[in-house]
N, C-alpha and C. Protein backbone atom coordinates (compact mmCIF):
# COMPACT_ATOMS: atom_id res chain seq x y z
N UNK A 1 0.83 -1.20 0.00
CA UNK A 1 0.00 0.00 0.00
C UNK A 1 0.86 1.25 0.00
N UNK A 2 1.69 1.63 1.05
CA UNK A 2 2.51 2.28 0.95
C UNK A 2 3.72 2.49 -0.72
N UNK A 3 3.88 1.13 -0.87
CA UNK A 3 4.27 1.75 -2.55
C UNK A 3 3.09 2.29 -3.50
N UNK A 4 2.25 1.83 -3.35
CA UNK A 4 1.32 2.56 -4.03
C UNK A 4 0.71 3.51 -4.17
N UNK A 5 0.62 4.49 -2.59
CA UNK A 5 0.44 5.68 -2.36
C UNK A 5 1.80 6.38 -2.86
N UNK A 6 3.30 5.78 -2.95
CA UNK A 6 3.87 6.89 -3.29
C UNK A 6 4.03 7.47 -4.83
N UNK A 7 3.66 5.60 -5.75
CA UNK A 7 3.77 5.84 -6.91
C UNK A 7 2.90 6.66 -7.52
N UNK A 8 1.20 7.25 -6.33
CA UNK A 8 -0.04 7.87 -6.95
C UNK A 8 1.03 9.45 -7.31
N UNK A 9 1.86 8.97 -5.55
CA UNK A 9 2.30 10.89 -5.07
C UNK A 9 3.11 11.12 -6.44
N UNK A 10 4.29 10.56 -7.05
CA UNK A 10 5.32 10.61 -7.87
C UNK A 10 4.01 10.85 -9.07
N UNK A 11 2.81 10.37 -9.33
CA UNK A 11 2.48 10.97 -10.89
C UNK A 11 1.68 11.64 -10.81
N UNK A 12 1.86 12.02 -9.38
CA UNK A 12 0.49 13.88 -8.94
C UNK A 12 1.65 14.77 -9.41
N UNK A 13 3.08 14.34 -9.18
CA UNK A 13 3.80 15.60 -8.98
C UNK A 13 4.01 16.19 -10.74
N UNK A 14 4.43 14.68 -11.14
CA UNK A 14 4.79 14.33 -12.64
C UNK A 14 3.83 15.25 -13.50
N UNK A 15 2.63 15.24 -13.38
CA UNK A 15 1.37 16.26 -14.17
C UNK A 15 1.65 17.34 -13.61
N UNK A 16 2.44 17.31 -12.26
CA UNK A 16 2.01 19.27 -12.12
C UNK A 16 2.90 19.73 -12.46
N UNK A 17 3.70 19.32 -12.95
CA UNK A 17 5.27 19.81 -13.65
C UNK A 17 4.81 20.79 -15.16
N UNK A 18 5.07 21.24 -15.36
CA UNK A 18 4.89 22.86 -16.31
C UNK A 18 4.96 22.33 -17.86
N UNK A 19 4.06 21.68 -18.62
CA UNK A 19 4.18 21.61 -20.30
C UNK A 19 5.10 22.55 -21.01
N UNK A 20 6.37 21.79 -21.32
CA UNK A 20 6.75 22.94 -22.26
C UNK A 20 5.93 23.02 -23.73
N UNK A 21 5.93 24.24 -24.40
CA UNK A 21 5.65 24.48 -25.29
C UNK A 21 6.30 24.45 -26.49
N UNK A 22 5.46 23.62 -27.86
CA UNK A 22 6.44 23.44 -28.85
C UNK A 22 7.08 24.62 -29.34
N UNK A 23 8.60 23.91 -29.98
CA UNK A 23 8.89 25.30 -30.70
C UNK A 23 8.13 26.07 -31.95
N UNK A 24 7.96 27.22 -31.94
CA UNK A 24 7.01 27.84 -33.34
C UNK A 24 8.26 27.36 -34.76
N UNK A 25 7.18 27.18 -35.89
CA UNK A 25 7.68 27.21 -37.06
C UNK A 25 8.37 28.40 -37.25
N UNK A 26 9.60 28.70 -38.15
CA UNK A 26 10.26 29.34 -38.95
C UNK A 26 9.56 29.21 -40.44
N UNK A 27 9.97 30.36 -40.68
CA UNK A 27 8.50 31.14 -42.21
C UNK A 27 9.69 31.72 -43.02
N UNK A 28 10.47 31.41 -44.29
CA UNK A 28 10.75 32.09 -44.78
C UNK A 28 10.47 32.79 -46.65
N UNK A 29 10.38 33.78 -46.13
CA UNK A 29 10.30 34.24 -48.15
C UNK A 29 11.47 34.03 -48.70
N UNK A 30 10.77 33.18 -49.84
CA UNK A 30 11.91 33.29 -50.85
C UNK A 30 11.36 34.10 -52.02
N UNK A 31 10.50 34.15 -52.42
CA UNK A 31 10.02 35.19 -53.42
C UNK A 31 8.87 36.15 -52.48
N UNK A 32 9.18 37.52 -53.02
CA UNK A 32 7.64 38.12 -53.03
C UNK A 32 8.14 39.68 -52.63
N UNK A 33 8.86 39.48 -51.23
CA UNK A 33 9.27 40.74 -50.29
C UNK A 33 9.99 41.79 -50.91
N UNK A 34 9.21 42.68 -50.85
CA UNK A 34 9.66 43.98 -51.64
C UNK A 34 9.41 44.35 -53.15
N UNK A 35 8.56 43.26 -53.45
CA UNK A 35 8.12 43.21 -54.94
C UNK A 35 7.17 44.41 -55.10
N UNK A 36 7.54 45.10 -56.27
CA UNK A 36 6.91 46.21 -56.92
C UNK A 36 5.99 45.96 -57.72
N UNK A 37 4.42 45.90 -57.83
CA UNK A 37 3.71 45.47 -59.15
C UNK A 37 2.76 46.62 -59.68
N UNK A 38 2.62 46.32 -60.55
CA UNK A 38 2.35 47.40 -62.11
C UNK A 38 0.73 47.09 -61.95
N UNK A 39 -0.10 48.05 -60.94
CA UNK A 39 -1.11 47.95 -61.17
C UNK A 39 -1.99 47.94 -62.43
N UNK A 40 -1.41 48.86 -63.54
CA UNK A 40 -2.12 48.82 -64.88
C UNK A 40 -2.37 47.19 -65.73
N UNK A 41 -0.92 46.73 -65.46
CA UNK A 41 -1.29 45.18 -65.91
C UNK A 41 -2.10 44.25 -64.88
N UNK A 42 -2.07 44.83 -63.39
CA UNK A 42 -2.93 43.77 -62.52
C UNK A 42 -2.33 42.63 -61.82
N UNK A 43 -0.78 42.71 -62.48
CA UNK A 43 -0.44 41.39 -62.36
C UNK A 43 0.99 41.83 -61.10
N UNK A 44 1.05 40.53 -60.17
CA UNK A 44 1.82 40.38 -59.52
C UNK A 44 3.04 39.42 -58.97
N UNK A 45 4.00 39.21 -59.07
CA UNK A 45 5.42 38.70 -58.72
C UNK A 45 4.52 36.99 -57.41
N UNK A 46 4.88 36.08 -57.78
CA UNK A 46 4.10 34.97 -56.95
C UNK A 46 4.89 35.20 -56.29
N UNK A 47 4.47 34.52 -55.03
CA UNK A 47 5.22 34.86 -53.36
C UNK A 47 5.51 33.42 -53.22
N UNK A 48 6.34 33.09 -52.59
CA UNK A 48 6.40 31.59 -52.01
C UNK A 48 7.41 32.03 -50.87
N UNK A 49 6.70 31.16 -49.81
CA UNK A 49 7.75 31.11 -48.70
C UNK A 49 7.70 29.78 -48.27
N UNK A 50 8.64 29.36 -47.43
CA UNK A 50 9.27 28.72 -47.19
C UNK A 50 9.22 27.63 -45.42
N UNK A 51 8.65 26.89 -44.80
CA UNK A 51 8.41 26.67 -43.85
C UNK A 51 9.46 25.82 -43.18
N UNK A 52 9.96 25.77 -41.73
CA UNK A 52 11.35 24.85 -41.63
C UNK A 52 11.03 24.89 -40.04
N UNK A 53 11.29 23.93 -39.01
CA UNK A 53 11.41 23.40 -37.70
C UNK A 53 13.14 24.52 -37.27
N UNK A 54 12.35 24.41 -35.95
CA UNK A 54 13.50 25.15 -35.10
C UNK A 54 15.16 24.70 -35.84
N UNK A 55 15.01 23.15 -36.44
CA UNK A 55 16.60 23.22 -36.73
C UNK A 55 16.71 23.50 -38.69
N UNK A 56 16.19 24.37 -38.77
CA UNK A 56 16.23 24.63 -40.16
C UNK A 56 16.30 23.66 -41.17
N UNK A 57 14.85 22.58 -40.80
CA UNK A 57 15.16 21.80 -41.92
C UNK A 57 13.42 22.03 -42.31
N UNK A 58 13.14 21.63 -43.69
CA UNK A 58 11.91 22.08 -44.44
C UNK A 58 10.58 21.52 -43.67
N UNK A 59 9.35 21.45 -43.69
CA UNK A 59 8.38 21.11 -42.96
C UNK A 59 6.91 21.04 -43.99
N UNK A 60 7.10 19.68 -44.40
CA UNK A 60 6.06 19.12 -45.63
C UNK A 60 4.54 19.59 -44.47
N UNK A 61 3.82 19.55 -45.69
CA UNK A 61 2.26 19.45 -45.24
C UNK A 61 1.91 20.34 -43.98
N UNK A 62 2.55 21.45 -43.93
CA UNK A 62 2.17 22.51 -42.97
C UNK A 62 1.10 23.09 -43.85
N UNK A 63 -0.15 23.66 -43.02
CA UNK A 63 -0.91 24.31 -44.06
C UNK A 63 -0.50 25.60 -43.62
N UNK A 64 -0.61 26.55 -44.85
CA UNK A 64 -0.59 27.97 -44.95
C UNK A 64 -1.43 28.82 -45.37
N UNK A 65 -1.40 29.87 -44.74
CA UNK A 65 -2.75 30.79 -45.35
C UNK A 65 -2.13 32.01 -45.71
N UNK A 66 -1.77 32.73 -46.66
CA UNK A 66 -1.68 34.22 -47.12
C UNK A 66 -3.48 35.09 -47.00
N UNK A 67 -2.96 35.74 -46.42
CA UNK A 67 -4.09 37.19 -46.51
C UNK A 67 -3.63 38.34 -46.62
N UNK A 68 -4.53 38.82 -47.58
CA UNK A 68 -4.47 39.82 -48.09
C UNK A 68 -4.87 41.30 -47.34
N UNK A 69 -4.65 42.42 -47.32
CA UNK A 69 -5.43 43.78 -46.64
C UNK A 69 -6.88 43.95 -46.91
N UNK A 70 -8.14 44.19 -46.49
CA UNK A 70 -9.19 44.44 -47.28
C UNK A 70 -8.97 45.65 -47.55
N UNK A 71 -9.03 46.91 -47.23
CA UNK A 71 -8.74 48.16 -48.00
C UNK A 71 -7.79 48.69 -48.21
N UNK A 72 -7.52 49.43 -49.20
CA UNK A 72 -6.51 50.35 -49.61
C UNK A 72 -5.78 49.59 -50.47
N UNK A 73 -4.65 49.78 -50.76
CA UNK A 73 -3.26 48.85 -51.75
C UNK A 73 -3.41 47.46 -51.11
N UNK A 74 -3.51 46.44 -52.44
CA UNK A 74 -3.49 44.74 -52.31
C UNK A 74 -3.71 44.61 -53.39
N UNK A 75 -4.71 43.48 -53.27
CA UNK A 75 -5.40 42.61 -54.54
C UNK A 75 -6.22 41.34 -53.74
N UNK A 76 -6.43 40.56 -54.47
CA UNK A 76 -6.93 39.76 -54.36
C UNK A 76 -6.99 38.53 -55.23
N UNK A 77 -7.49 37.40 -54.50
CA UNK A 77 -7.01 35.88 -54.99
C UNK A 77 -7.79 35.42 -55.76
N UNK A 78 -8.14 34.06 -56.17
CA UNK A 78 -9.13 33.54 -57.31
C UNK A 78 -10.89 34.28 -57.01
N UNK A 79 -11.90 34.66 -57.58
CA UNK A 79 -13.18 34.93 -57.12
C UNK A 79 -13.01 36.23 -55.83
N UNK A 80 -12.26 36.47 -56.23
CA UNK A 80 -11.97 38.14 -55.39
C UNK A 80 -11.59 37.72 -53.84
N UNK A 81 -11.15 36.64 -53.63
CA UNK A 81 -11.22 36.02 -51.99
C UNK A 81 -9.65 36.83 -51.61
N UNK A 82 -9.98 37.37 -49.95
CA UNK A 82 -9.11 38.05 -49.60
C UNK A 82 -8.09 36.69 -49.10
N UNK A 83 -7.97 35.63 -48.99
CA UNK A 83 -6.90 34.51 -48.29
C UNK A 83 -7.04 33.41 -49.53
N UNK A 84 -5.50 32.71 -49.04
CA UNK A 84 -5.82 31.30 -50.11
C UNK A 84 -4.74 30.54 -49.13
N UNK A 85 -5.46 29.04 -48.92
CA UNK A 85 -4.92 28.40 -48.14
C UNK A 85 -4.57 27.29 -48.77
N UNK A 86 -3.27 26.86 -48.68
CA UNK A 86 -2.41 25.96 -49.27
C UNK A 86 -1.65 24.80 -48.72
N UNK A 87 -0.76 23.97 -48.68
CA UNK A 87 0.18 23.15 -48.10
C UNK A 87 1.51 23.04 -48.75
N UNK A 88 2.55 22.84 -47.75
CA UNK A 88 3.41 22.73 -48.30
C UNK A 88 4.16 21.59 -48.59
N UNK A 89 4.94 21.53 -49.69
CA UNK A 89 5.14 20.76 -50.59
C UNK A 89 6.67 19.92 -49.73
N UNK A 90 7.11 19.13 -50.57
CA UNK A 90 8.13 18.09 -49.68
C UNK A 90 9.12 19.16 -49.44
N UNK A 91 9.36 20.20 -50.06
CA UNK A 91 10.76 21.26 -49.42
C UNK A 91 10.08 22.30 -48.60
N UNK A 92 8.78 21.59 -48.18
CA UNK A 92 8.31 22.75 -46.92
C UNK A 92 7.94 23.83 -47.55
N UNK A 93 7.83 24.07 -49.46
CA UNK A 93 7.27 25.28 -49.46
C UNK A 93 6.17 25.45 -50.42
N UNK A 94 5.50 26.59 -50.02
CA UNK A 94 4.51 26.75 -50.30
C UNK A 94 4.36 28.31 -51.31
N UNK A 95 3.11 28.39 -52.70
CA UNK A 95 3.17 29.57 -53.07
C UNK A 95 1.90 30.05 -53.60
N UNK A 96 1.52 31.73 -53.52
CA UNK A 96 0.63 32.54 -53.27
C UNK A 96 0.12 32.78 -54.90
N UNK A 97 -0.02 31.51 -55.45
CA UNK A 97 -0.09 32.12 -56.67
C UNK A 97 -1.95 32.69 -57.47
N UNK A 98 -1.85 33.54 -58.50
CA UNK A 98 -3.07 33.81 -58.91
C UNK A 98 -3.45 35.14 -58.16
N UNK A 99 -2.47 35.98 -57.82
CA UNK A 99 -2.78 37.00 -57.12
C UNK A 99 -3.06 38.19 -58.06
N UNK A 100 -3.83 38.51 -58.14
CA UNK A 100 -3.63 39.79 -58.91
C UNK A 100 -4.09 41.32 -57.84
N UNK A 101 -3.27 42.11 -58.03
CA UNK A 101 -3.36 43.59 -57.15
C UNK A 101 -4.39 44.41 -57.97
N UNK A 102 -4.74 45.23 -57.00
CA UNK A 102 -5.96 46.41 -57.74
C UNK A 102 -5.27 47.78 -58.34
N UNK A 103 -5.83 48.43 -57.95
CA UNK A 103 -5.76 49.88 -59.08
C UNK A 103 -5.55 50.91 -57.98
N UNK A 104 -4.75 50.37 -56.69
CA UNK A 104 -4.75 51.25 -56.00
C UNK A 104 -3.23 51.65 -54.92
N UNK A 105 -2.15 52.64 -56.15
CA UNK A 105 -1.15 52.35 -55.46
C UNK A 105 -0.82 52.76 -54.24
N UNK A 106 0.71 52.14 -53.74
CA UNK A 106 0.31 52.47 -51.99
C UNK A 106 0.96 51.13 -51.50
N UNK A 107 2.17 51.05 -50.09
CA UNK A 107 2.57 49.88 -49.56
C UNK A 107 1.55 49.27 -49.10
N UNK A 108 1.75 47.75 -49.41
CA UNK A 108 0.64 46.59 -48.00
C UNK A 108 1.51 45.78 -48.00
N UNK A 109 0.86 44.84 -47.24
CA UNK A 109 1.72 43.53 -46.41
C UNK A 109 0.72 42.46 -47.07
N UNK A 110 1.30 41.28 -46.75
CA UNK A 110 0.64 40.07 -47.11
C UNK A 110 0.75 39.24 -45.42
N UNK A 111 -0.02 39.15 -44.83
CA UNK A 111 0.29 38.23 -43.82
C UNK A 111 0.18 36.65 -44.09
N UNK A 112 1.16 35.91 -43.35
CA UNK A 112 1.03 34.63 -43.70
C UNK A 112 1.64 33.80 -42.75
N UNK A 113 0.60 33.06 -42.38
CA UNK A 113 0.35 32.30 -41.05
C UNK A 113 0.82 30.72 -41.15
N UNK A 114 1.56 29.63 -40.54
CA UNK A 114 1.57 28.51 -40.55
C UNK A 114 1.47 27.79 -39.57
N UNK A 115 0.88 26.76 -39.65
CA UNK A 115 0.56 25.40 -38.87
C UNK A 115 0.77 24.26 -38.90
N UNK A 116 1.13 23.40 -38.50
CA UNK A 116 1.87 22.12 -38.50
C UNK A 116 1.55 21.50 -36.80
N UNK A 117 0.30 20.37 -36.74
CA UNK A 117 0.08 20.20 -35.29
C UNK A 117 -0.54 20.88 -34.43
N UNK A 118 0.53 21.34 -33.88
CA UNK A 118 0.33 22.64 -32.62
C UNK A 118 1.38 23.47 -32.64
N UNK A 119 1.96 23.57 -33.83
CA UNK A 119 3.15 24.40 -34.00
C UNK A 119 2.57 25.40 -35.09
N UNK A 120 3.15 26.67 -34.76
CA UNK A 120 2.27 27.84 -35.70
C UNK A 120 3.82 28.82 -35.98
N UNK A 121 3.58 29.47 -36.58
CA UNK A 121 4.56 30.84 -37.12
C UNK A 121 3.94 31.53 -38.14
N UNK A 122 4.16 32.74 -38.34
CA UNK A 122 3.81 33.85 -38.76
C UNK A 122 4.84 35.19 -39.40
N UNK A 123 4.74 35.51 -40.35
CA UNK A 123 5.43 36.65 -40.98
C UNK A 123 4.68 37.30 -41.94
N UNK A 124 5.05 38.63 -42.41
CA UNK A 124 4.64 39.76 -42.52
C UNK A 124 5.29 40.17 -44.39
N UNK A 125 4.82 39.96 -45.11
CA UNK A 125 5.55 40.12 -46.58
C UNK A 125 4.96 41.39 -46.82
N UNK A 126 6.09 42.74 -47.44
CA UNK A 126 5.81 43.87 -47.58
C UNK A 126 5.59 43.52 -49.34
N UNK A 127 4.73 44.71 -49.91
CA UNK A 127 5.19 44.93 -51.44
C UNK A 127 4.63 46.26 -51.47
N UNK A 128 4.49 46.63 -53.27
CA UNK A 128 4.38 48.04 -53.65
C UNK A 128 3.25 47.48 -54.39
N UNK A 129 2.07 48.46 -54.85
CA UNK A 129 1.34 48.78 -55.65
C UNK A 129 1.82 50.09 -56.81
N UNK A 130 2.42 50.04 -57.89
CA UNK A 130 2.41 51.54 -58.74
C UNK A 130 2.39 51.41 -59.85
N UNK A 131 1.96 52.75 -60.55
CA UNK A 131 1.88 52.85 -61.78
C UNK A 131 2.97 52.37 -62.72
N UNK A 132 2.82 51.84 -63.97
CA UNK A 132 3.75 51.59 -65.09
C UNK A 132 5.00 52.39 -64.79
N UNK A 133 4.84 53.77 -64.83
CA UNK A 133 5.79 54.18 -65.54
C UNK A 133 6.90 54.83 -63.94
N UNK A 134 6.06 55.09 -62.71
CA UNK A 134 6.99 55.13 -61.76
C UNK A 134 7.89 54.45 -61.19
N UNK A 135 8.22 53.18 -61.59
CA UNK A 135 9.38 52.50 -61.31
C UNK A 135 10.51 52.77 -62.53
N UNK A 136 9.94 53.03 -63.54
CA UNK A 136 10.89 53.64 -64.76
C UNK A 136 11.32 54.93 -64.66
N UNK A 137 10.58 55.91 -64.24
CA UNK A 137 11.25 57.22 -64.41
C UNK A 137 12.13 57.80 -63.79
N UNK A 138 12.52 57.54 -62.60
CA UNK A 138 13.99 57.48 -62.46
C UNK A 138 15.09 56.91 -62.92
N UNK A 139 15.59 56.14 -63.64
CA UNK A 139 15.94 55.54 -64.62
C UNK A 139 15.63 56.00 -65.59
N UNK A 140 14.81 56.52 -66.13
CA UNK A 140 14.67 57.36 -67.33
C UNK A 140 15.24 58.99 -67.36
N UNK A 141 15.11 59.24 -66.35
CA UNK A 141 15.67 60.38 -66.11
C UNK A 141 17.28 60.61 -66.13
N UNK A 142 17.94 59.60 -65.29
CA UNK A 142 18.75 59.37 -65.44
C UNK A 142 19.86 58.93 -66.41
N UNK A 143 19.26 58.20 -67.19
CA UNK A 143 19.91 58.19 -68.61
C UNK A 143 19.46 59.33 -69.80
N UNK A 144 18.54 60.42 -69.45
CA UNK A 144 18.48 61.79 -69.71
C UNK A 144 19.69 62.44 -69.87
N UNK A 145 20.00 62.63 -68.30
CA UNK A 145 21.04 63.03 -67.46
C UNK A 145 22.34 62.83 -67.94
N UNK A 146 22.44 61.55 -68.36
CA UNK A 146 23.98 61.16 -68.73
C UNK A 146 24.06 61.07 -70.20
N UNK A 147 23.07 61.02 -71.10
CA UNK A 147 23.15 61.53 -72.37
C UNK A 147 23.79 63.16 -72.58
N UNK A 148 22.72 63.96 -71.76
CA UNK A 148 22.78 65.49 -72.01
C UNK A 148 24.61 65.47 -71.75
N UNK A 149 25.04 64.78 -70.21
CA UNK A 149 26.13 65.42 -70.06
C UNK A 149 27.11 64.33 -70.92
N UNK A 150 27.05 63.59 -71.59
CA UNK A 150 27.88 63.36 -72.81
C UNK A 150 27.84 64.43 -74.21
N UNK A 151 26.50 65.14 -74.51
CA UNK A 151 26.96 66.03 -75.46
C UNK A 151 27.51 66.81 -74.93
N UNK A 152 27.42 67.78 -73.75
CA UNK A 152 28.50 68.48 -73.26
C UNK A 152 29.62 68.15 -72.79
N UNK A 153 30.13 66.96 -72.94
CA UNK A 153 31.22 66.98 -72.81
C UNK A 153 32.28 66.78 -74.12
N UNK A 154 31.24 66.13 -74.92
CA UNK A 154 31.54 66.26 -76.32
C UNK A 154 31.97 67.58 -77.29
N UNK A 155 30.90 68.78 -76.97
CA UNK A 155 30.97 69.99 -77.49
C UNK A 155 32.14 70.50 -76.67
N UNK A 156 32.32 70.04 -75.15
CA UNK A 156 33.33 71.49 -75.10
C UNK A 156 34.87 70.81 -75.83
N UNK A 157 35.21 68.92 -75.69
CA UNK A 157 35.89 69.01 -76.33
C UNK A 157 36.32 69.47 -77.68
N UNK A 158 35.30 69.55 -78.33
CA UNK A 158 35.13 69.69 -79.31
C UNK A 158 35.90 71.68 -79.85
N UNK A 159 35.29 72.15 -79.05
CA UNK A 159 35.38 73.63 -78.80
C UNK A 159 36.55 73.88 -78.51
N UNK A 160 37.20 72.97 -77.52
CA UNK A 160 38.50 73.26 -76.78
C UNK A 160 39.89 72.99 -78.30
N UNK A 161 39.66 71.88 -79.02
CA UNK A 161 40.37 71.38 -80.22
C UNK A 161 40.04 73.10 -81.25
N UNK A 162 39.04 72.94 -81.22
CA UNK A 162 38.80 74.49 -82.36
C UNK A 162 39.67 75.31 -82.14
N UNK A 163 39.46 75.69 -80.54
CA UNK A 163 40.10 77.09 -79.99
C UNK A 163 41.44 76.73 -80.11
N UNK A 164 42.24 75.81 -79.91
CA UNK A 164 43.50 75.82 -80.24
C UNK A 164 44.22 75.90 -81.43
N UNK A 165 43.21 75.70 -82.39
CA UNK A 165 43.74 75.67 -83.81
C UNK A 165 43.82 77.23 -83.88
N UNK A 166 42.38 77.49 -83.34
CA UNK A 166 42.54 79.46 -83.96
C UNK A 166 43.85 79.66 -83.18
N UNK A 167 43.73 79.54 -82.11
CA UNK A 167 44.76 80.51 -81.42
C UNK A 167 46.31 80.01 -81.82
N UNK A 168 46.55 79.31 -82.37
CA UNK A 168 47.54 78.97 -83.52
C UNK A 168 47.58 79.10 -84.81
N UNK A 169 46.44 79.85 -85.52
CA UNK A 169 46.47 79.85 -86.31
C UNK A 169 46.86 81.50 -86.33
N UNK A 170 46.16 82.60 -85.63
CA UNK A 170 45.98 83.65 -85.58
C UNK A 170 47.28 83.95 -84.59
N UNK A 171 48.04 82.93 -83.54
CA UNK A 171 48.93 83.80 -83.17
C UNK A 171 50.21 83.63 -83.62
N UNK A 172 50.94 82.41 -84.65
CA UNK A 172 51.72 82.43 -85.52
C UNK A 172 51.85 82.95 -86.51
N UNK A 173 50.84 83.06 -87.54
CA UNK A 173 50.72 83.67 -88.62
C UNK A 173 51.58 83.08 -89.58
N UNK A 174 52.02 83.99 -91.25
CA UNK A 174 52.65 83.66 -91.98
C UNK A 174 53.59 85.00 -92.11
N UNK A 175 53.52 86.18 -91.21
CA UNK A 175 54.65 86.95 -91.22
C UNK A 175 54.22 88.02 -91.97
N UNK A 176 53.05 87.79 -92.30
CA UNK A 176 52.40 88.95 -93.51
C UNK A 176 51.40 89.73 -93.06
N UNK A 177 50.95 89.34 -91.68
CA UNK A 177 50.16 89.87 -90.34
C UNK A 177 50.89 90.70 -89.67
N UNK A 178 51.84 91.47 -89.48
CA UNK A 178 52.96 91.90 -88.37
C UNK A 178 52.38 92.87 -87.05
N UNK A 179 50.90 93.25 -87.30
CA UNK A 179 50.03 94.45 -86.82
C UNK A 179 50.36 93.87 -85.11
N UNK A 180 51.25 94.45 -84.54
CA UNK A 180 51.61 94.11 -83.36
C UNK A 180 50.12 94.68 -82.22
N UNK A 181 49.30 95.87 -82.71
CA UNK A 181 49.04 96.47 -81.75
C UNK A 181 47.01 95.60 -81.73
N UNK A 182 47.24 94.46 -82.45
CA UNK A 182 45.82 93.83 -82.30
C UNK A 182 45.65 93.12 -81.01
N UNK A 183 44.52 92.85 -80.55
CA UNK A 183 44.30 92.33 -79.31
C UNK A 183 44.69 90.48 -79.48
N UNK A 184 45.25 90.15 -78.41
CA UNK A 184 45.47 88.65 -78.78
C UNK A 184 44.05 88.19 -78.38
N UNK A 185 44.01 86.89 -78.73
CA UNK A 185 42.75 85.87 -79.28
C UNK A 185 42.84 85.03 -77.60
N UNK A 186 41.85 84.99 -77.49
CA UNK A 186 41.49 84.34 -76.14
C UNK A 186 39.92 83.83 -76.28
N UNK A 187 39.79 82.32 -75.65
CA UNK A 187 38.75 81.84 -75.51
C UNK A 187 38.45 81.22 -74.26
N UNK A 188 37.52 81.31 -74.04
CA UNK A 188 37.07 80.58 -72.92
C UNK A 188 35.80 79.89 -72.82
N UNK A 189 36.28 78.52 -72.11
CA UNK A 189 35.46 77.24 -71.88
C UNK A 189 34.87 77.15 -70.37
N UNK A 190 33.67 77.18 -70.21
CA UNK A 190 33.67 77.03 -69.44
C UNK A 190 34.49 77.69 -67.96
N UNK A 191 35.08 76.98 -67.24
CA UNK A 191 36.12 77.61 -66.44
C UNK A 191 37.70 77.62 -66.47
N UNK A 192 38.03 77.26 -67.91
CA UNK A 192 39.03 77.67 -68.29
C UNK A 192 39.37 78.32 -69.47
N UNK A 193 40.73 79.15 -69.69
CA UNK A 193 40.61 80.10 -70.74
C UNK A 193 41.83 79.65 -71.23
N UNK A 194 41.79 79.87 -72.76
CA UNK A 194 42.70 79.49 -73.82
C UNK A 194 43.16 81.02 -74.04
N UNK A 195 44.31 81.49 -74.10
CA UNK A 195 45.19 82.66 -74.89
C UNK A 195 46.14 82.19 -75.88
N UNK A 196 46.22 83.49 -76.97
CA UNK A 196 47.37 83.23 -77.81
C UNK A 196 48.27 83.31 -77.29
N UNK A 197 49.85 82.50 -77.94
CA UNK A 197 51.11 83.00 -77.19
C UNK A 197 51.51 84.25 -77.27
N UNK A 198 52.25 84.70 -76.52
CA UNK A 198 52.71 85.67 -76.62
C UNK A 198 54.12 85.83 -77.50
């Protein structure tokens, strides 16, 4: 009897001992984060991320859910549905595809949640909503920029070769010029100046 009361005591104590809690899944993007999409076409960059156990190895058949923002900059999934819930595949990953964004540019997030058991994790995928041509026009501008300052750098060489011919041409002469009291020939570029010899 006495062993038996102690073996009850030993698995009163055993249950009151503190459940640890599993470790949460690791979530990673491999496509999507920071993707810029061209609301005029509608169309958007597929997301896939990536699911893996505390020791970074992949995690098949976790289900996943991406959701979308309801207002402001997003889009939405097949039949206008703001989430699409998926599983992941034998390398643990999973992808957001069939997304198309609206007509409304402006940062959002994609949240995206995973489960496996009783093991969960969660991360936060940023992107852009914008027009066609604002991811181009800096870059367009810029090769503006470096065109213009190739013709100017072209013309002043160009100018600088001229001016030396005159000012060799006009300050040597052929001896049949002798008019000492003319002004010598001087040009100037920019911030530097060409003179005849003296």
């Amino acid at each position: 009897m006495r062993f038996a009361a102690a073996s009850v005591g030993v698995l009163l104590a055993l249950s009151s001992l503190p459940v640890h809690a599993q470790m949460p899944l690791n979530i990673i993007v491999v496509e999507g984060d920071g993707a810029i999409n061209n609301i005029r076409q509608r169309t958007a960059r597929e997301t896939i991320v990536q699911v893996e156990d505390e020791n970074h190895r992949p995690v098949a058949g976790a289900v996943v859910t991406f959701t979308l923002p309801t207002q402001g900059a997003g889009g939405a999934f097949a039949n206008g549905a703001q989430t699409l819930t998926v599983m992941t595949n034998a390398e643990g990953r999973a992808a957001a595809t069939g997304l198309r964004v609206n007509k409304i540019a402006g940062n959002w997030s994609i949240r995206v949640n995973a489960s496996f058991g009783d093991r969960t994790g969660v991360v936060s995928i940023s992107q852009t909503n914008a027009a066609a041509g604002a991811a181009g026009a800096g870059a367009a501008a810029g090769a503006a920029i470096s065109t213009k300052l190739i013709i100017i750098v072209a013309a002043v060489a160009g100018a600088a070769a001229a001016g030396g011919a005159i000012a060799a041409t006009r300050g040597g002469g052929s001896g049949n010029n002798n008019n000492s009291s003319s002004a010598p020939t001087t040009i100037t570029l920019g911030g530097s100046t060409v003179g005849s010899p003296h």
